[in-house]
PDB file of N, CA and C in Angstrom:
ATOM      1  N   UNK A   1      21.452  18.295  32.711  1.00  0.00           N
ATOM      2  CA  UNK A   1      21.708  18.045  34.105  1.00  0.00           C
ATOM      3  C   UNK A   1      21.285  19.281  34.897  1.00  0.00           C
ATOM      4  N   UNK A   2      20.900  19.188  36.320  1.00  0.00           N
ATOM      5  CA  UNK A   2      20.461  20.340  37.214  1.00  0.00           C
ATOM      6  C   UNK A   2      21.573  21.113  37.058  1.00  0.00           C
ATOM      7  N   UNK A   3      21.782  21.923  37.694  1.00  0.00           N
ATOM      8  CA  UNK A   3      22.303  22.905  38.510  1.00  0.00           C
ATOM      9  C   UNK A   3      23.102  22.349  39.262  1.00  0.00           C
ATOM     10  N   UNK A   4      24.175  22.214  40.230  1.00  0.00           N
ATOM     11  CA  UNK A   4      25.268  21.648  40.867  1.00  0.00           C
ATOM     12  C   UNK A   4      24.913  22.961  42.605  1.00  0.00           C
ATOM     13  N   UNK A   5      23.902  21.788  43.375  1.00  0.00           N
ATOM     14  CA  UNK A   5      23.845  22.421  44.808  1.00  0.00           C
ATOM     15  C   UNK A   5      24.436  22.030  45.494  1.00  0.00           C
ATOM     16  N   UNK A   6      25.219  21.159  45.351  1.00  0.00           N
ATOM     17  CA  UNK A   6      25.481  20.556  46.782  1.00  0.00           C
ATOM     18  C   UNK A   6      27.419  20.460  45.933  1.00  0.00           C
ATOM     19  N   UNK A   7      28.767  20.843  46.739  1.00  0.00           N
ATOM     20  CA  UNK A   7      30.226  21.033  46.005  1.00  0.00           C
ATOM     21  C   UNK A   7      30.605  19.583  46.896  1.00  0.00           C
ATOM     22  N   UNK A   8      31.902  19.336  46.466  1.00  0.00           N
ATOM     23  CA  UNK A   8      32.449  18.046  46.467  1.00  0.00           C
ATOM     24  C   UNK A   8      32.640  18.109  47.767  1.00  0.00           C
ATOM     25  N   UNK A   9      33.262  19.635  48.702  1.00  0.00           N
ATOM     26  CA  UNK A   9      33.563  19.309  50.173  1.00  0.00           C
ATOM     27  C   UNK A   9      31.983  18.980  50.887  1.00  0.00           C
ATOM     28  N   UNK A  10      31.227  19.256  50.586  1.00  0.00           N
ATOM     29  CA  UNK A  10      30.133  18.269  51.046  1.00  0.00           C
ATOM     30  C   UNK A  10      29.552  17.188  50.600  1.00  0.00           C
ATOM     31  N   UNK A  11      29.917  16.490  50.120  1.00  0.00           N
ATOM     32  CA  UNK A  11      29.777  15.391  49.539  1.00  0.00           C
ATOM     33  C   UNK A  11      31.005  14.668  50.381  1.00  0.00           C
ATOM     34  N   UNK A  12      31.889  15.145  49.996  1.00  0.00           N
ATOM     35  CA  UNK A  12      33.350  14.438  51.155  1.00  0.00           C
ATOM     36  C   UNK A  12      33.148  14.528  52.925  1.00  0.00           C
ATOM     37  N   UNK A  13      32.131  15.776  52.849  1.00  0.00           N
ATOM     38  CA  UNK A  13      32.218  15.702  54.594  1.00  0.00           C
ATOM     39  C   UNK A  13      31.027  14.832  54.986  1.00  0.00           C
ATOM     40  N   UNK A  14      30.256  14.991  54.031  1.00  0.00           N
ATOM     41  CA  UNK A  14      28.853  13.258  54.206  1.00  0.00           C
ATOM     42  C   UNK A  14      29.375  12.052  54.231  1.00  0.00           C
ATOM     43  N   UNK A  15      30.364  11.679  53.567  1.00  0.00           N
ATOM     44  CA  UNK A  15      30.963  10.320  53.240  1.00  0.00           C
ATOM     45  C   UNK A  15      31.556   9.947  54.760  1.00  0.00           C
ATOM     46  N   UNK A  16      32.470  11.113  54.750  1.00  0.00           N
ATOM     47  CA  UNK A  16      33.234  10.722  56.452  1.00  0.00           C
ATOM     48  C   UNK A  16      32.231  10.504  57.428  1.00  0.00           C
ATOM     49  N   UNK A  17      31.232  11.442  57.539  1.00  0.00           N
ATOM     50  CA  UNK A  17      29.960  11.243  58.515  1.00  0.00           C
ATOM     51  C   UNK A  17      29.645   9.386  58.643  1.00  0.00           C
ATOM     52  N   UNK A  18      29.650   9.219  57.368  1.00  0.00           N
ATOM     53  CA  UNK A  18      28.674   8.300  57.143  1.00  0.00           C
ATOM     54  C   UNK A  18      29.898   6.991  57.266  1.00  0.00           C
ATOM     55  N   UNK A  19      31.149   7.069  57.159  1.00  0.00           N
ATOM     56  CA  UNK A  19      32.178   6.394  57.242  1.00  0.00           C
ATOM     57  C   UNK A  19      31.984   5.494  56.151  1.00  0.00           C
ATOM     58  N   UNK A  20      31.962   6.156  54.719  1.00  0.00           N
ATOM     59  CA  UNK A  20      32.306   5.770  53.677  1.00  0.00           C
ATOM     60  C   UNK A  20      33.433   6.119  52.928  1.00  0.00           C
ATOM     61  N   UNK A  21      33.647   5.086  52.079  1.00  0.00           N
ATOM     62  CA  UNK A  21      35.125   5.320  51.274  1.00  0.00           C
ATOM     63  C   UNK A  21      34.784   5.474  49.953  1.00  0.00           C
ATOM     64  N   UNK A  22      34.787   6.904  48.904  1.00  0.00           N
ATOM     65  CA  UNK A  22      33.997   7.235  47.568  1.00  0.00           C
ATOM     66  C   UNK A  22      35.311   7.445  46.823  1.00  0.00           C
ATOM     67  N   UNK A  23      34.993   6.804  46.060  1.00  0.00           N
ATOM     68  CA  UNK A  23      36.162   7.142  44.800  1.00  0.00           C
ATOM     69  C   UNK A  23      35.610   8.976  44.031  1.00  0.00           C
ATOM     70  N   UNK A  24      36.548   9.003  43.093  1.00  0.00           N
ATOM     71  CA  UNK A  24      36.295  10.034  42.379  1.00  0.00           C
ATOM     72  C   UNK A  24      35.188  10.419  41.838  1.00  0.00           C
ATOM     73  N   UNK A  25      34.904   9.481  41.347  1.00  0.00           N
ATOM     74  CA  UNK A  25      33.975   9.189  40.457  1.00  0.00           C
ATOM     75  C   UNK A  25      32.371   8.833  40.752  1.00  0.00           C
ATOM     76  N   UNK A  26      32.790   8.037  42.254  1.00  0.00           N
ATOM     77  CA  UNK A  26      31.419   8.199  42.950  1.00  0.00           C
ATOM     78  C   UNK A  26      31.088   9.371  43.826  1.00  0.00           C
ATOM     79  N   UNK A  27      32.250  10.145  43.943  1.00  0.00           N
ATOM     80  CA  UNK A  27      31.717  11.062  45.071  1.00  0.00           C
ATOM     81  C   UNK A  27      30.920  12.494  44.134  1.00  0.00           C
ATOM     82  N   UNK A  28      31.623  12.409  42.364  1.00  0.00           N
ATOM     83  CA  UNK A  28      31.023  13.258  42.045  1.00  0.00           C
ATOM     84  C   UNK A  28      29.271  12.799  40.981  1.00  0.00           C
ATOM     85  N   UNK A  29      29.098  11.447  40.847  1.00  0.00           N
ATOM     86  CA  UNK A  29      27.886  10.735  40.654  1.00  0.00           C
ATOM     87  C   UNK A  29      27.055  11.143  42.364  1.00  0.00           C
ATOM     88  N   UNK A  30      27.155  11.148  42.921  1.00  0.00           N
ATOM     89  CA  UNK A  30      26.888  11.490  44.629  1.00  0.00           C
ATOM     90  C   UNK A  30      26.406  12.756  44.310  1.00  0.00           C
ATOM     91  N   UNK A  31      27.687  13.685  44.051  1.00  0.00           N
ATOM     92  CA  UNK A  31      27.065  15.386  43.802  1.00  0.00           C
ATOM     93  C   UNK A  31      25.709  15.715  43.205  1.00  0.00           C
ATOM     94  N   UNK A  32      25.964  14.886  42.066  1.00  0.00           N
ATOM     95  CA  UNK A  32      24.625  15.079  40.999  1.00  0.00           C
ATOM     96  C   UNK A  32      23.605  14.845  41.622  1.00  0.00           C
ATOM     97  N   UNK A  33      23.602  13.392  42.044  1.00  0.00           N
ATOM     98  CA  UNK A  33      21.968  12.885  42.488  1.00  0.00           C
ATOM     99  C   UNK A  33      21.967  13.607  43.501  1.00  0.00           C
ATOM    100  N   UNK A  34      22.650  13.539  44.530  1.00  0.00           N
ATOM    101  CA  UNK A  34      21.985  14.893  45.721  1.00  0.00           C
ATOM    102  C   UNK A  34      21.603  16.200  45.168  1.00  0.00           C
ATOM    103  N   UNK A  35      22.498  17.271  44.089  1.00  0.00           N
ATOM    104  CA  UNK A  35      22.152  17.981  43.567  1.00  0.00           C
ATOM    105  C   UNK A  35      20.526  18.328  42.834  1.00  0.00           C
ATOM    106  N   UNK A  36      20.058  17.011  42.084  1.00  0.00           N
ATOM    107  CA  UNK A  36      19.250  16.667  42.287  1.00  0.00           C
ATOM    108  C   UNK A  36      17.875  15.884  42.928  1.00  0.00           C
ATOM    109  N   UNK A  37      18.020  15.867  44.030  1.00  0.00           N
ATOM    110  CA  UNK A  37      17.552  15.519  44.786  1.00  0.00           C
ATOM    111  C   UNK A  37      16.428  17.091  45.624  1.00  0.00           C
ATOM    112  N   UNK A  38      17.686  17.821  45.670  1.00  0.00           N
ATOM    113  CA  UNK A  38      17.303  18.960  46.380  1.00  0.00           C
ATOM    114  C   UNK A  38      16.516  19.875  44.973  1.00  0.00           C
ATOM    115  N   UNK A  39      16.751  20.017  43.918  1.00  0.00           N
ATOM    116  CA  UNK A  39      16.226  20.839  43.058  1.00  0.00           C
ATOM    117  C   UNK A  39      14.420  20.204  42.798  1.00  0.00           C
ATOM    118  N   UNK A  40      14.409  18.561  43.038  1.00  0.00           N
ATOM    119  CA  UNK A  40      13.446  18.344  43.158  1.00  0.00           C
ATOM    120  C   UNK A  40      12.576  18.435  44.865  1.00  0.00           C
ATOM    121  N   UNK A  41      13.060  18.722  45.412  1.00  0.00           N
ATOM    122  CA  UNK A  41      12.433  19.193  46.985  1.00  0.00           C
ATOM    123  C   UNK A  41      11.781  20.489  46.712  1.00  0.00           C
ATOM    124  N   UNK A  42      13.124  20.944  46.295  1.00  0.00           N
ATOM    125  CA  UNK A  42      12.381  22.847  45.795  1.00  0.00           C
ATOM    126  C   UNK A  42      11.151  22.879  44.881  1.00  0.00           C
ATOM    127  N   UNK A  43      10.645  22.216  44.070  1.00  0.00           N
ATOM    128  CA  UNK A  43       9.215  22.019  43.123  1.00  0.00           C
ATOM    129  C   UNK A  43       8.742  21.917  44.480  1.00  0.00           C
ATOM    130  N   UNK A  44       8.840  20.526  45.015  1.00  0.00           N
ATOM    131  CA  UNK A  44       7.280  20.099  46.247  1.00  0.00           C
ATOM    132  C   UNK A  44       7.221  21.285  47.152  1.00  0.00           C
ATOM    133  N   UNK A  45       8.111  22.146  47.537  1.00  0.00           N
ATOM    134  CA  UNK A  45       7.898  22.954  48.198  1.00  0.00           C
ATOM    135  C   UNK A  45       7.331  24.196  47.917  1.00  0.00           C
ATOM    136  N   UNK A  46       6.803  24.635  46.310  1.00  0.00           N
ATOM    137  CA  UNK A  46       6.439  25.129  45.727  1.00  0.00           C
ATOM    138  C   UNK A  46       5.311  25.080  45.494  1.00  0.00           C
ATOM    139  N   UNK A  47       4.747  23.740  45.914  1.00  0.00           N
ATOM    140  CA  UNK A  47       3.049  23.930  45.772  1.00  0.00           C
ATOM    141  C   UNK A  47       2.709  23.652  46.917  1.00  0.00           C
ATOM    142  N   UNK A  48       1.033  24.740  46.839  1.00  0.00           N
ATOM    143  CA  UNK A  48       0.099  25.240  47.419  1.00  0.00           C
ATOM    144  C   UNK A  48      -0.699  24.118  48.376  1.00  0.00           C
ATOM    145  N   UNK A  49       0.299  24.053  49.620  1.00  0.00           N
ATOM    146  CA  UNK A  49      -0.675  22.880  50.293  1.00  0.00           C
ATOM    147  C   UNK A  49      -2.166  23.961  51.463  1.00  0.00           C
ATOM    148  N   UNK A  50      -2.036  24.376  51.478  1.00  0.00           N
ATOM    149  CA  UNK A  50      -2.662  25.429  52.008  1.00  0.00           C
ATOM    150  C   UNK A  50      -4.606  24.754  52.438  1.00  0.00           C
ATOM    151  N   UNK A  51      -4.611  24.031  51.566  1.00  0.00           N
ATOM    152  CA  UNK A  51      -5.869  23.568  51.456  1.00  0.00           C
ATOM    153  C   UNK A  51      -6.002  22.334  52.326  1.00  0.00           C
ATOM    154  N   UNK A  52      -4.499  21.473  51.951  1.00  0.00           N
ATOM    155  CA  UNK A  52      -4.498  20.150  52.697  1.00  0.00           C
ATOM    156  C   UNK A  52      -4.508  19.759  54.020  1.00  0.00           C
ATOM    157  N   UNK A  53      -5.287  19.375  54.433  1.00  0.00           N
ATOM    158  CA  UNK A  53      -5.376  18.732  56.092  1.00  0.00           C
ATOM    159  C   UNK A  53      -4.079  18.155  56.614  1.00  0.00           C
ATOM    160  N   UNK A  54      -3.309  18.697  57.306  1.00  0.00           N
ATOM    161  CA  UNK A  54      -2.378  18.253  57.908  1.00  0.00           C
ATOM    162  C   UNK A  54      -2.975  16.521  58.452  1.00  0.00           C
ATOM    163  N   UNK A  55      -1.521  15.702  58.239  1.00  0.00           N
ATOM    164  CA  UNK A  55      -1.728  14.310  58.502  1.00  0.00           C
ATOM    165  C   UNK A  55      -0.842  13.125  58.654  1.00  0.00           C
ATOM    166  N   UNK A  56      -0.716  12.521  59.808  1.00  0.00           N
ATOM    167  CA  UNK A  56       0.414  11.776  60.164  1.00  0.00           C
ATOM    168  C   UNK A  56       0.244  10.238  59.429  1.00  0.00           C
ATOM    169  N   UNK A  57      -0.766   9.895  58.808  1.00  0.00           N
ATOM    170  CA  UNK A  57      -0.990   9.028  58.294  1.00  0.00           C
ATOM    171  C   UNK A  57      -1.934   8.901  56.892  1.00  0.00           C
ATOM    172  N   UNK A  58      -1.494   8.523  55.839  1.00  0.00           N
ATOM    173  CA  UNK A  58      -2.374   8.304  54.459  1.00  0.00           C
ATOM    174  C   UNK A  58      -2.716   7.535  53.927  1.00  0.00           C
ATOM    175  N   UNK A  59      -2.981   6.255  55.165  1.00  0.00           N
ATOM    176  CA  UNK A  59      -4.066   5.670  54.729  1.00  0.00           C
ATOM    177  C   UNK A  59      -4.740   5.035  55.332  1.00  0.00           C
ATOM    178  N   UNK A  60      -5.410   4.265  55.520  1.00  0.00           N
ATOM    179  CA  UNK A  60      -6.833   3.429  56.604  1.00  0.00           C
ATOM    180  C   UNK A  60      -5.905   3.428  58.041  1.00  0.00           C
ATOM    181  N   UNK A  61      -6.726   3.843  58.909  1.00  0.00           N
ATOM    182  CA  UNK A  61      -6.058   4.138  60.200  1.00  0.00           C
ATOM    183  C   UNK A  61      -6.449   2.490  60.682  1.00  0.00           C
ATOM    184  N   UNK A  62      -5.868   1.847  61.602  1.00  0.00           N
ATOM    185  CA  UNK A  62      -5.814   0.679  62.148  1.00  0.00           C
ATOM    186  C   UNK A  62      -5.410  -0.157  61.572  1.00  0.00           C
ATOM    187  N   UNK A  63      -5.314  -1.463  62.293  1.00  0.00           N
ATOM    188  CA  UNK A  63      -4.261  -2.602  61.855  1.00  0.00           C
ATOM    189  C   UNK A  63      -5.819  -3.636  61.479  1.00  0.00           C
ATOM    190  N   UNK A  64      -5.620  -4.483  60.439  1.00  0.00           N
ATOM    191  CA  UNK A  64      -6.923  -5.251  59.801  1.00  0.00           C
ATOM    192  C   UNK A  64      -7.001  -6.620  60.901  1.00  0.00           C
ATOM    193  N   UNK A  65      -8.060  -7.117  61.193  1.00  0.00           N
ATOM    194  CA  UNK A  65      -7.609  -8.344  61.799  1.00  0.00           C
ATOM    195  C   UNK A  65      -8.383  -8.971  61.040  1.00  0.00           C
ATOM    196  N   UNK A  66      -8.084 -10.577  61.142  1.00  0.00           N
ATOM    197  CA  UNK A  66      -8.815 -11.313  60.953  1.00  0.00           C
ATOM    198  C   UNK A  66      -8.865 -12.333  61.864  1.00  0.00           C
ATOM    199  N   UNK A  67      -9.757 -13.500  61.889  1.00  0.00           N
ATOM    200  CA  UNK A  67      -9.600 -14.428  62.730  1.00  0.00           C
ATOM    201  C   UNK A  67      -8.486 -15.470  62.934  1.00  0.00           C
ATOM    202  N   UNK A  68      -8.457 -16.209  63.943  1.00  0.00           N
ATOM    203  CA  UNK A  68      -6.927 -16.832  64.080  1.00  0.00           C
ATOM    204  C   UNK A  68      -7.485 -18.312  63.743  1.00  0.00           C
ATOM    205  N   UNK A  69      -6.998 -18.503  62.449  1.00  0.00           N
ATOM    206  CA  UNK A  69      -7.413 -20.492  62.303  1.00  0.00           C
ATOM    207  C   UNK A  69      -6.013 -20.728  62.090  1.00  0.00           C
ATOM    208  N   UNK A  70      -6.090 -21.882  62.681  1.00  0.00           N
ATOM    209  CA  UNK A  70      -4.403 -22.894  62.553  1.00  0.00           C
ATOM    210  C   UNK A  70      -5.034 -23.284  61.037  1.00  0.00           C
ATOM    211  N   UNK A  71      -3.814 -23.564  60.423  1.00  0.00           N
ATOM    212  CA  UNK A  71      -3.989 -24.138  58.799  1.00  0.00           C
ATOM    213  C   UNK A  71      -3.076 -25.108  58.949  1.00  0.00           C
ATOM    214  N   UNK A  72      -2.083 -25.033  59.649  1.00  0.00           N
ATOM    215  CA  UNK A  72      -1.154 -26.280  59.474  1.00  0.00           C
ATOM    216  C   UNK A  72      -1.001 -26.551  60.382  1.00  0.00           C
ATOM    217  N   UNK A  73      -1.784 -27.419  61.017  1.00  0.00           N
ATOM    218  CA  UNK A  73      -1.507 -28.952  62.182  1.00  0.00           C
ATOM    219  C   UNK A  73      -0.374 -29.081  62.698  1.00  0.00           C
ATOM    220  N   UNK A  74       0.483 -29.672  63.562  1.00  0.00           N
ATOM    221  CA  UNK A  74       1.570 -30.254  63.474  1.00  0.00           C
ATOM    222  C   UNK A  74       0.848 -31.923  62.709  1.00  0.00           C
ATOM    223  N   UNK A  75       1.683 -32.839  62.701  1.00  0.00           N
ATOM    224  CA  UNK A  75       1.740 -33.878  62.430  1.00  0.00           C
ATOM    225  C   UNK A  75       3.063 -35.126  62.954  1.00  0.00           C
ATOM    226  N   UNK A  76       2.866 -34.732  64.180  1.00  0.00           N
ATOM    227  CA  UNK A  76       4.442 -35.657  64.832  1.00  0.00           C
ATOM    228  C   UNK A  76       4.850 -36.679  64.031  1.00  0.00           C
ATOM    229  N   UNK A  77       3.853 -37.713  63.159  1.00  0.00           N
ATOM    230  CA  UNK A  77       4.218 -38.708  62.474  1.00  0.00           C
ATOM    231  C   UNK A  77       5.062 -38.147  61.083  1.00  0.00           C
ATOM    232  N   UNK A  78       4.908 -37.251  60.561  1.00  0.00           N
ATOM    233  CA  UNK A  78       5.287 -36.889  58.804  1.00  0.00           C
ATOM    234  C   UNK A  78       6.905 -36.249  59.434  1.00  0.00           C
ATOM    235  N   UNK A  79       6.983 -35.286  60.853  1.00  0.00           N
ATOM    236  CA  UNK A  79       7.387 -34.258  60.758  1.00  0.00           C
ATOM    237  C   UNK A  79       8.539 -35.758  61.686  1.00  0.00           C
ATOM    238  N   UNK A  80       8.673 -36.337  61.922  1.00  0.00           N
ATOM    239  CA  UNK A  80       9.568 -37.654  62.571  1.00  0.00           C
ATOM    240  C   UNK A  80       9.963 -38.696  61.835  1.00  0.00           C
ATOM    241  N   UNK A  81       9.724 -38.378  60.204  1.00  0.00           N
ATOM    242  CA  UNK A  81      10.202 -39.639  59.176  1.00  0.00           C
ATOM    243  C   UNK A  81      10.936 -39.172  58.422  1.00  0.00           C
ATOM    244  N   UNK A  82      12.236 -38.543  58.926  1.00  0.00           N
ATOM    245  CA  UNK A  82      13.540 -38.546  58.937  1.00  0.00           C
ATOM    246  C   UNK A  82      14.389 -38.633  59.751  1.00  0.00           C
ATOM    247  N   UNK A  83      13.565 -38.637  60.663  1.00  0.00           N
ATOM    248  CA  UNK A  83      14.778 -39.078  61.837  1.00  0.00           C
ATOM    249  C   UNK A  83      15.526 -40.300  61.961  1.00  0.00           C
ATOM    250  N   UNK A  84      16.664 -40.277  62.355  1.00  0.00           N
ATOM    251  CA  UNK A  84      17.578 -41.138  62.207  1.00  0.00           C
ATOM    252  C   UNK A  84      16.824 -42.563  63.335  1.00  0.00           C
ATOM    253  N   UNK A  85      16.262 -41.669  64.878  1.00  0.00           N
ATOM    254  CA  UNK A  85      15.913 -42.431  65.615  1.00  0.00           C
ATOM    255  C   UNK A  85      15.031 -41.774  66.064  1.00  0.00           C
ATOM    256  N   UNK A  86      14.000 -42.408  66.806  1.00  0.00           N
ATOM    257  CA  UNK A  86      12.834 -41.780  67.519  1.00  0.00           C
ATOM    258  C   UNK A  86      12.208 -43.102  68.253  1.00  0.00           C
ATOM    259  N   UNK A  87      11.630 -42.022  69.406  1.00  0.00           N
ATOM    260  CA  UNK A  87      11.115 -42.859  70.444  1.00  0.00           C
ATOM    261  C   UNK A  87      10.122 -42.375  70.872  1.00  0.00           C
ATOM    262  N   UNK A  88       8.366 -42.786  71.138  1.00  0.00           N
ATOM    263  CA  UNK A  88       7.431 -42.120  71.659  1.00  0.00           C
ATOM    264  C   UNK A  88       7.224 -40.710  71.269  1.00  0.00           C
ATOM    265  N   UNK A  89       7.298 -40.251  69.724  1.00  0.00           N
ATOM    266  CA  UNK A  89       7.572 -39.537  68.926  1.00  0.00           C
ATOM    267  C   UNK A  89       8.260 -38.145  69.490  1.00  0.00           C
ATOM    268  N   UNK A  90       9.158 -38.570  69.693  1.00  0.00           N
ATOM    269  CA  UNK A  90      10.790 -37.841  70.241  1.00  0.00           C
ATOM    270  C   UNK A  90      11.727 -38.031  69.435  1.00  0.00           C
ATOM    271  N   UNK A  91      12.525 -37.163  68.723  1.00  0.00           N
ATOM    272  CA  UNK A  91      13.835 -37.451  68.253  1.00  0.00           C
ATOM    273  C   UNK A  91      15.229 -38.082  69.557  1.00  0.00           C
ATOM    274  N   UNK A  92      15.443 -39.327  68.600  1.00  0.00           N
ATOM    275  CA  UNK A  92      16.695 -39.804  69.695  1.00  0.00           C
ATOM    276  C   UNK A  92      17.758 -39.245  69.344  1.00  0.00           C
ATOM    277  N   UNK A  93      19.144 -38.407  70.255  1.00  0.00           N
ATOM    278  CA  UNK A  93      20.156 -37.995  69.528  1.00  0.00           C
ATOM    279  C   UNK A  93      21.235 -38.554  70.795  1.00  0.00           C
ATOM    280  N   UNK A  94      22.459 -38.646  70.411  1.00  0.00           N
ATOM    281  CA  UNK A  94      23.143 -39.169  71.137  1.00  0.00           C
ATOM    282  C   UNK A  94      23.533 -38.525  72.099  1.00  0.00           C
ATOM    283  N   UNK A  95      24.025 -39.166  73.824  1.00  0.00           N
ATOM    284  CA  UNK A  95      24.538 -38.179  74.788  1.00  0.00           C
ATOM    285  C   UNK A  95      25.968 -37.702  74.051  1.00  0.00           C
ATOM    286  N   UNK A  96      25.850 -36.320  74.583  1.00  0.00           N
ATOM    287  CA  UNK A  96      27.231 -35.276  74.711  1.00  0.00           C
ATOM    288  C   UNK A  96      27.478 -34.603  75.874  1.00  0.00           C
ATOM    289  N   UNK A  97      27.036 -35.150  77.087  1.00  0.00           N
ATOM    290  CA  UNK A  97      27.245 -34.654  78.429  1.00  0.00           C
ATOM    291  C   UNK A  97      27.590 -35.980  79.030  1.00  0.00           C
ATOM    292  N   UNK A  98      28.489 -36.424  80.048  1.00  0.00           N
ATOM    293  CA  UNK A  98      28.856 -37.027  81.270  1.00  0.00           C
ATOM    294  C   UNK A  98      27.831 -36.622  81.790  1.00  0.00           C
TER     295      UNK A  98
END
């Protein structure tokens, strides 16, 4: 197991933040993976970006389009043969207003 960075009163003062309720047992499963969490930050921060092009995005800039074809029709007749009633392909439903 890592190293233990992160102690239980922070782990307890995240939970309240976050308005969670951690048992014992999760708050110190919590410790660990944050513990580790941060020991693995410290590696990435360890290598040499120095070379790399700063960049807000990594990968194909723009949104793809394609053309707009309808694929599915309506069909008033298929999409009206369950209706209980219909009229001039309208669903009939009963009044509920005076």
């Amino acid at each position: 197991m890592s190293e233990t960075r992160i102690n239980l009163e922070q782990v307890q003062h995240v939970a309240r933040l976050a308005r969670l309720e951690l048992t014992e047992d999760e708050e110190r499963h919590l410790q660990a993976d944050l513990s580790s969490i941060l020991t693995y930050i410290d590696k990435l921060n360890q290598l040499d970006t120095s070379a790399v092009e700063p960049t807000a995005q990594v990968g194909d800039v723009g949104t793809p389009m394609r053309e707009d074809e309808v694929t599915n029709r309506p069909d008033p007749d298929a999409m009206l043969q369950n209706a209980p009633a219909q009229r001039r392909h309208l669903v009939v439903v009963p009044k509920i207003i005076e």
